[in-house]
N, C-alpha and C. Protein backbone atom coordinates (compact mmCIF):
# COMPACT_ATOMS: atom_id res chain seq x y z
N UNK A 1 -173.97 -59.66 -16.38
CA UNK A 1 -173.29 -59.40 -17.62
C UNK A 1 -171.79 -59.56 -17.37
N UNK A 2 -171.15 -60.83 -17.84
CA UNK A 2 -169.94 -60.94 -18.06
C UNK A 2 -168.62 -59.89 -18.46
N UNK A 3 -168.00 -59.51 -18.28
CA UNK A 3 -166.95 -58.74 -19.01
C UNK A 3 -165.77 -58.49 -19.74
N UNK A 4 -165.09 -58.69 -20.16
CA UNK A 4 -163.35 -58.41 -20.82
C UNK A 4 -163.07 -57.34 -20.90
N UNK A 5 -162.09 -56.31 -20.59
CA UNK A 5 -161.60 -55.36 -20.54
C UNK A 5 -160.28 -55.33 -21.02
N UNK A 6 -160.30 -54.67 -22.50
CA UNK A 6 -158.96 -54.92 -23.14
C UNK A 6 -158.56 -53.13 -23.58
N UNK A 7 -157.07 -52.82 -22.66
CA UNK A 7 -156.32 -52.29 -22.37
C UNK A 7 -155.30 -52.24 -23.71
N UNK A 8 -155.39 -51.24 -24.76
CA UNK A 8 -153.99 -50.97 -25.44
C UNK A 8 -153.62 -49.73 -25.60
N UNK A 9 -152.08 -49.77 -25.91
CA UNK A 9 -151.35 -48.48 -26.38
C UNK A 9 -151.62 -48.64 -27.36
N UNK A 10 -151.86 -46.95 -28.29
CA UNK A 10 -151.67 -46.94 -29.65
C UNK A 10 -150.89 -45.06 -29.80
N UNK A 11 -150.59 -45.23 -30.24
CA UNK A 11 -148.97 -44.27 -30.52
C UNK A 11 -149.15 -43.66 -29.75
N UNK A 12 -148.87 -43.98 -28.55
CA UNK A 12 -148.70 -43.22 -27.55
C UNK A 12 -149.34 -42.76 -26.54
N UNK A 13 -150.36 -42.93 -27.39
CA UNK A 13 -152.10 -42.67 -26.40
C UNK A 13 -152.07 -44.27 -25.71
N UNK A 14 -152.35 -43.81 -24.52
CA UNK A 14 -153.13 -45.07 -23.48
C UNK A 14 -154.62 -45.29 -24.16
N UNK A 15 -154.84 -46.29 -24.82
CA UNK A 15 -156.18 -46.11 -25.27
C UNK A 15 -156.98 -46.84 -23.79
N UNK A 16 -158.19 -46.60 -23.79
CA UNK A 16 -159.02 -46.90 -22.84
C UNK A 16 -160.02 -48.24 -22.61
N UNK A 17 -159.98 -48.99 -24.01
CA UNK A 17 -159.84 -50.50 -24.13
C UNK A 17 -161.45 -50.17 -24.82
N UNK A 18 -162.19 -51.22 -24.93
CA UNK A 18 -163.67 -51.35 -24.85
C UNK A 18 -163.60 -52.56 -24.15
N UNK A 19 -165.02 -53.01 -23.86
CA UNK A 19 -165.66 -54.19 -22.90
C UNK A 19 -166.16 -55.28 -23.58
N UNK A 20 -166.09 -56.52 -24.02
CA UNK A 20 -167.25 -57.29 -24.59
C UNK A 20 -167.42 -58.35 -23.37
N UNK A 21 -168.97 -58.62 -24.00
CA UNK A 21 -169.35 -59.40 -22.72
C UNK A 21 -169.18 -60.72 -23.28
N UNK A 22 -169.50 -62.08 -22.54
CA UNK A 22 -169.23 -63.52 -22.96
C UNK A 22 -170.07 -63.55 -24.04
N UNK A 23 -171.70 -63.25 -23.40
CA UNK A 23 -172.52 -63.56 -25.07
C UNK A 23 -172.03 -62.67 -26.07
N UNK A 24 -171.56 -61.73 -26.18
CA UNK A 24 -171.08 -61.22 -27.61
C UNK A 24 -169.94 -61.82 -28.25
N UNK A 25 -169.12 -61.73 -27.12
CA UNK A 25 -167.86 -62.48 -27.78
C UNK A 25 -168.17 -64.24 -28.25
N UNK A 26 -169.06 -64.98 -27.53
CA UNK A 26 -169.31 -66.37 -27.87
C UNK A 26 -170.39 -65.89 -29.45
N UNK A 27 -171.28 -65.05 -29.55
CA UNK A 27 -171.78 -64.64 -30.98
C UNK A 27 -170.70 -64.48 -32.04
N UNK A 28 -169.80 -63.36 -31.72
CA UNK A 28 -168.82 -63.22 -32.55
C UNK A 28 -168.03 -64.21 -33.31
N UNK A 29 -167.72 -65.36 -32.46
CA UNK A 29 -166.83 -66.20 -32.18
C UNK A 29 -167.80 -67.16 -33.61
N UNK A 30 -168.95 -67.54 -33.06
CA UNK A 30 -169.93 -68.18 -34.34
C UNK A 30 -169.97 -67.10 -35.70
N UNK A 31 -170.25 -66.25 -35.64
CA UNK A 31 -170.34 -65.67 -36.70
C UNK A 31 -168.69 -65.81 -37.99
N UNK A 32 -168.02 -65.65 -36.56
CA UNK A 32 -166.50 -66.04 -37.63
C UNK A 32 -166.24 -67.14 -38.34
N UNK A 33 -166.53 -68.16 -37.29
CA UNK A 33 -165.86 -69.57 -37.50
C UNK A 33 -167.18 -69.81 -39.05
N UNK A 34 -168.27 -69.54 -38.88
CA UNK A 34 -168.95 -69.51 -39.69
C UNK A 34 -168.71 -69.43 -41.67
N UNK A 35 -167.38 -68.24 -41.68
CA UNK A 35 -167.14 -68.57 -43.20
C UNK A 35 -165.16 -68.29 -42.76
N UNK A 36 -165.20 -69.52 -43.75
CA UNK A 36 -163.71 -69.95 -43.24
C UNK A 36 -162.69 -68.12 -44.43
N UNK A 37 -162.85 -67.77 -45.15
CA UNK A 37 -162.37 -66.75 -45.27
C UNK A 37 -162.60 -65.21 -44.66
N UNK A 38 -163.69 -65.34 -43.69
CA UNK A 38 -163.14 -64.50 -42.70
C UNK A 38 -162.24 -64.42 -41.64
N UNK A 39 -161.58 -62.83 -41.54
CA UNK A 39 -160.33 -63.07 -40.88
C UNK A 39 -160.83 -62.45 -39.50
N UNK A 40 -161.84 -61.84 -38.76
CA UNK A 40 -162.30 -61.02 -37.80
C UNK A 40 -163.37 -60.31 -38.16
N UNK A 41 -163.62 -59.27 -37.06
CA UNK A 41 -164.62 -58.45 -36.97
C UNK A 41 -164.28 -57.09 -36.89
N UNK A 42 -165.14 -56.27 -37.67
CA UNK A 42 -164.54 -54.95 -37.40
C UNK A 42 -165.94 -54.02 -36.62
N UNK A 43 -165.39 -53.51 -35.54
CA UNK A 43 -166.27 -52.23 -35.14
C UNK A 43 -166.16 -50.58 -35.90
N UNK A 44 -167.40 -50.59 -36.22
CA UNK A 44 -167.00 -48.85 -36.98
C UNK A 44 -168.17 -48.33 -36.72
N UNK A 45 -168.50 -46.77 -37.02
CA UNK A 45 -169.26 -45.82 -36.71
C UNK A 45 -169.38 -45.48 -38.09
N UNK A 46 -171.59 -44.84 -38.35
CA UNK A 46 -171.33 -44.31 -39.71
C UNK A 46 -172.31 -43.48 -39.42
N UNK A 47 -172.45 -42.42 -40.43
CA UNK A 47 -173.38 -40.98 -39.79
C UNK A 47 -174.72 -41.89 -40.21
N UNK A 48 -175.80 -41.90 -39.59
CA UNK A 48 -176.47 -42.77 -39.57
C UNK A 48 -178.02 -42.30 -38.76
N UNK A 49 -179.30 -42.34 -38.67
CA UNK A 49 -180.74 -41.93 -38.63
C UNK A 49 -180.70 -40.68 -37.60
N UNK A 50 -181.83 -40.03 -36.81
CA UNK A 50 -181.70 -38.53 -36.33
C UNK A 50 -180.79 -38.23 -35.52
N UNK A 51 -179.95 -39.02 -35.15
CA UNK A 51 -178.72 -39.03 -34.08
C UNK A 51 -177.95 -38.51 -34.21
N UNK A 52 -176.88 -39.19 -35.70
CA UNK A 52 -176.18 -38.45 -36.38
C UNK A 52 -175.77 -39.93 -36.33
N UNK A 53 -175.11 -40.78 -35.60
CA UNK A 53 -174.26 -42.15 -35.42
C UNK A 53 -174.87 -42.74 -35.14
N UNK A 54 -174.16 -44.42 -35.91
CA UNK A 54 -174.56 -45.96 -35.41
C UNK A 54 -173.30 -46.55 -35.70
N UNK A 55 -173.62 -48.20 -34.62
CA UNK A 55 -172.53 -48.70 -34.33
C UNK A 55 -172.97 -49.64 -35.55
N UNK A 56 -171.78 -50.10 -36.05
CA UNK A 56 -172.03 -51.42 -37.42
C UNK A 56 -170.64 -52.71 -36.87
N UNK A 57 -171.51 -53.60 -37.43
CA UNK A 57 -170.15 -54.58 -37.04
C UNK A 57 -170.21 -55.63 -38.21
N UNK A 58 -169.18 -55.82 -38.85
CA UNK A 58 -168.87 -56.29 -40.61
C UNK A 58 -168.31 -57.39 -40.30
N UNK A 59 -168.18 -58.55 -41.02
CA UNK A 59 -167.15 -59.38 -40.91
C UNK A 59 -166.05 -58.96 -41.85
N UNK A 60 -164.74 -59.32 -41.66
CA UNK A 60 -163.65 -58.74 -42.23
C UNK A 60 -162.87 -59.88 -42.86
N UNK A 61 -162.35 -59.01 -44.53
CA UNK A 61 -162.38 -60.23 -45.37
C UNK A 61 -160.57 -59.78 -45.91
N UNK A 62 -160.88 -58.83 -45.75
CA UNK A 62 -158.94 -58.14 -46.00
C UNK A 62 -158.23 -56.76 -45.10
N UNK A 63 -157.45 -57.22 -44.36
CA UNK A 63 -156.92 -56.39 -43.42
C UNK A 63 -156.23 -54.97 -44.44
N UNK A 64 -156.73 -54.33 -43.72
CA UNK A 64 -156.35 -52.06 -44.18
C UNK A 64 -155.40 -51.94 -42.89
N UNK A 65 -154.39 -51.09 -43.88
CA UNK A 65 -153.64 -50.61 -42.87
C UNK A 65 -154.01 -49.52 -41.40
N UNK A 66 -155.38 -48.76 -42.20
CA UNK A 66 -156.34 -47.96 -41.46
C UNK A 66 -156.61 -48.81 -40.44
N UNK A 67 -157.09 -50.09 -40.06
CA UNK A 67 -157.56 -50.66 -38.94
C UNK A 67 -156.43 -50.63 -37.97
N UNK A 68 -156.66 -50.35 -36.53
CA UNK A 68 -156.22 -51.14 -35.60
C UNK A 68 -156.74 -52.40 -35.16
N UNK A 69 -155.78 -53.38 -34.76
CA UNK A 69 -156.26 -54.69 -35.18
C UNK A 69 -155.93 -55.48 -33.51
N UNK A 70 -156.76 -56.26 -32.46
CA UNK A 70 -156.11 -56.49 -31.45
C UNK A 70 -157.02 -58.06 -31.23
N UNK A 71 -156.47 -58.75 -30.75
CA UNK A 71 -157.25 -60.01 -30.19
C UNK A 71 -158.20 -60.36 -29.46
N UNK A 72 -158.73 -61.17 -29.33
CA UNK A 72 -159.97 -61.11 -28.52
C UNK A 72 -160.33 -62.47 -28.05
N UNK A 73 -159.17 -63.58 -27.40
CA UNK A 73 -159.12 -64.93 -27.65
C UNK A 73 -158.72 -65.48 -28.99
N UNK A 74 -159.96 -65.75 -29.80
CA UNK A 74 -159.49 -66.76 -31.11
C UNK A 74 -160.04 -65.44 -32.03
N UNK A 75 -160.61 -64.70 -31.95
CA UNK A 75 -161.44 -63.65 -32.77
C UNK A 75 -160.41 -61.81 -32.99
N UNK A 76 -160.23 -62.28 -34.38
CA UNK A 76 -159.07 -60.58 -34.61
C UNK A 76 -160.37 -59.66 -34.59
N UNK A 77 -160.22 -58.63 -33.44
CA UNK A 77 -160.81 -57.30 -33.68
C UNK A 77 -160.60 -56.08 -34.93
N UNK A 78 -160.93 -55.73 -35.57
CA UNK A 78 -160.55 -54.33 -36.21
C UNK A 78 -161.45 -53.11 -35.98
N UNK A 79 -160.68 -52.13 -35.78
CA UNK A 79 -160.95 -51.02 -35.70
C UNK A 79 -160.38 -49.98 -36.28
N UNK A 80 -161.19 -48.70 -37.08
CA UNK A 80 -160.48 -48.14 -38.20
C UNK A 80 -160.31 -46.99 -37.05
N UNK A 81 -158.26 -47.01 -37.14
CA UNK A 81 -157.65 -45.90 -36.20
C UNK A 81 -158.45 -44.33 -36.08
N UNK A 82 -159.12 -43.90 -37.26
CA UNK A 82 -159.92 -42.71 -37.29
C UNK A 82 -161.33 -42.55 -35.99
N UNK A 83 -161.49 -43.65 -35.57
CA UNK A 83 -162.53 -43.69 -34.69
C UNK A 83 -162.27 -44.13 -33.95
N UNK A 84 -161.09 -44.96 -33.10
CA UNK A 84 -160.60 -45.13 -31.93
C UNK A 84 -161.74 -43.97 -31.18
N UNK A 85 -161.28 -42.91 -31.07
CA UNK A 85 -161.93 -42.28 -29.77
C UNK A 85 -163.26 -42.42 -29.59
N UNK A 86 -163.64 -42.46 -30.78
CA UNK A 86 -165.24 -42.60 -30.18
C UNK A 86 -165.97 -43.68 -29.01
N UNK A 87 -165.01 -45.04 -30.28
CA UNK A 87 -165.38 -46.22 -30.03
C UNK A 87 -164.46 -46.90 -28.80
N UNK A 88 -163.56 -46.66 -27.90
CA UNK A 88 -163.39 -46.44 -26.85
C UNK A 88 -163.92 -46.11 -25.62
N UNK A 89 -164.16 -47.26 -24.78
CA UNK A 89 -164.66 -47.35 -23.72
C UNK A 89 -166.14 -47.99 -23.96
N UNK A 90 -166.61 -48.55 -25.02
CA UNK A 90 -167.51 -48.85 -25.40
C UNK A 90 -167.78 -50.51 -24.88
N UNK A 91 -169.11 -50.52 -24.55
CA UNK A 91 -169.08 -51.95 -23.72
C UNK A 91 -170.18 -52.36 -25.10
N UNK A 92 -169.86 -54.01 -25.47
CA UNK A 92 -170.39 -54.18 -26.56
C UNK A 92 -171.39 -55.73 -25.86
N UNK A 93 -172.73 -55.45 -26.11
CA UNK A 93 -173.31 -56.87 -25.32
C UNK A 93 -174.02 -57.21 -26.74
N UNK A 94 -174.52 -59.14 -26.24
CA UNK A 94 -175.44 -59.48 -27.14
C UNK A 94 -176.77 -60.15 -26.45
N UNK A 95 -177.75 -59.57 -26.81
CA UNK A 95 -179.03 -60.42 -26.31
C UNK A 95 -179.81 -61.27 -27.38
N UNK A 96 -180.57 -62.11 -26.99
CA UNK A 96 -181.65 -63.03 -27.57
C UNK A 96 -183.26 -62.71 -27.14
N UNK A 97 -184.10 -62.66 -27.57
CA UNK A 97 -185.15 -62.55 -26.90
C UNK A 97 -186.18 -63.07 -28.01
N UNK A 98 -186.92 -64.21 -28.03
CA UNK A 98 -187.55 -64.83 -28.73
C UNK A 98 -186.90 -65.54 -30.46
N UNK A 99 -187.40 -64.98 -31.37
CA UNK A 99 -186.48 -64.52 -32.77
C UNK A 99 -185.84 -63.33 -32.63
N UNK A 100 -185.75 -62.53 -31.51
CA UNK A 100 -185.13 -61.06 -31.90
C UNK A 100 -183.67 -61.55 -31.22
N UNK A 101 -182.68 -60.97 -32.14
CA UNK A 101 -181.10 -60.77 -31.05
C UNK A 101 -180.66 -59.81 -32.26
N UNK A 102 -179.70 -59.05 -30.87
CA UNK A 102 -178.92 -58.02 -31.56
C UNK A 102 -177.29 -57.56 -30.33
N UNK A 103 -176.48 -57.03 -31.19
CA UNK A 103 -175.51 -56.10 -30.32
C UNK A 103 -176.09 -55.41 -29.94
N UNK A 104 -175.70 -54.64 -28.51
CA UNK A 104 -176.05 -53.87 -28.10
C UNK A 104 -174.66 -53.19 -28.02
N UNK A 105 -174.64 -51.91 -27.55
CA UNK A 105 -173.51 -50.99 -27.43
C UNK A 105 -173.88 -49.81 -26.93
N UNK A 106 -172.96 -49.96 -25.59
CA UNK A 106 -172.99 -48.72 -24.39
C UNK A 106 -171.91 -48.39 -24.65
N UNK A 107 -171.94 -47.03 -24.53
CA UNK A 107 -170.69 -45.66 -24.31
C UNK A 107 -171.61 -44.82 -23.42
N UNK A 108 -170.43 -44.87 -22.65
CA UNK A 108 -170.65 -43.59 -21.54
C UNK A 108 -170.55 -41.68 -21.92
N UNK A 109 -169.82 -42.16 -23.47
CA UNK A 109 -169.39 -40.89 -24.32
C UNK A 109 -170.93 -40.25 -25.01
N UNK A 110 -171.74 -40.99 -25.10
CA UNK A 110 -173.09 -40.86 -25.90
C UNK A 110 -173.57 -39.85 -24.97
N UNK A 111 -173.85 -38.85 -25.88
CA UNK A 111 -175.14 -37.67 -25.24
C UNK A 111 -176.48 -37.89 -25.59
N UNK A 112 -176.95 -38.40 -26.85
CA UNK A 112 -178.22 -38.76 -26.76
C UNK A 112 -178.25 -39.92 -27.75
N UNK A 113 -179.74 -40.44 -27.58
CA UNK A 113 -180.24 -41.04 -28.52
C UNK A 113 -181.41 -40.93 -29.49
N UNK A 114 -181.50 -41.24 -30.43
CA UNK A 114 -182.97 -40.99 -31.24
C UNK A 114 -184.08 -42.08 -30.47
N UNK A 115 -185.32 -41.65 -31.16
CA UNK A 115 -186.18 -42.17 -30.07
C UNK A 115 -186.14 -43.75 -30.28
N UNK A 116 -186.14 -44.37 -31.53
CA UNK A 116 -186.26 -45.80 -31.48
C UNK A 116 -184.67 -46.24 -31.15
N UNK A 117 -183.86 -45.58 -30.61
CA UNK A 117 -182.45 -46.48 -30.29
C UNK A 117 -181.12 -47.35 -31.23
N UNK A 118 -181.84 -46.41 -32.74
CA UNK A 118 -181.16 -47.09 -33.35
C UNK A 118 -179.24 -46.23 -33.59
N UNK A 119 -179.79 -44.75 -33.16
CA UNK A 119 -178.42 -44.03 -33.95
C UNK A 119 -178.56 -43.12 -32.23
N UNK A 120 -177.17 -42.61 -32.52
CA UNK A 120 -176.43 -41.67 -30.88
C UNK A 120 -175.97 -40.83 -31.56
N UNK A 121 -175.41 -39.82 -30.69
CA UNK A 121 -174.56 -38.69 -30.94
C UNK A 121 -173.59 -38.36 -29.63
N UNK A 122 -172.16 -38.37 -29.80
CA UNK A 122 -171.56 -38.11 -28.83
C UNK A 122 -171.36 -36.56 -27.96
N UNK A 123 -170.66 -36.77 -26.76
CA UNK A 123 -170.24 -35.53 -26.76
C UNK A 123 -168.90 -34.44 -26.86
């Protein structure tokens, strides 16, 4: 599993970056170029099946001042500043496996999961 490790300040806080691997970022990368009025991708968290949380990833069509916004090669990241911490340190992969593919998303912050893997809860 390939890696990127992207390192920013945000007011002041050392943020702790997240990880994407090549296949996510080469997915991402298609999914963008894909409709010419998207401007990036946004990572966000929403209270979501017995967990409490899931990770969602949107294509992004008008930049909020709420997002933090950082590069990723050719691909603008967003992230809504309210969830920085969660979503920090988060390693984001993509697999294929027959017709099935999906993101995957590791945090080391996650205390559990529900049983089918769809929603977490931190600690």
């Amino acid at each position: 599993m390939s890696q990127k490790n992207y390192k920013i300040k945000l007011e002041k806080k050392k943020w702790k970056g997240i990880q994407i691997t090549t296949a996510a970022e080469k997915q991402m990368l298609k999914l963008v170029q894909k409709d010419q009025k998207c401007t990036g991708i946004k990572i966000n968290i929403k209270k979501s099946g017995c967990a409490g949380l899931k990770y969602i990833l949107n294509l992004v069509y008008i930049q909020k001042d709420s997002d933090f916004i950082f590069y990723n090669n050719q691909i603008r990241i967003f992230i809504p500043k309210k969830k920085i911490n969660i979503i920090e340190e988060t390693i984001i992969d993509f697999s294929k496996n027959g017709l099935n593919y999906h993101f995957t998303f590791y945090n080391k912050k996650n205390k559990y999961h529900c049983g089918c893997g769809e929603s977490f809860n931190i600690k």
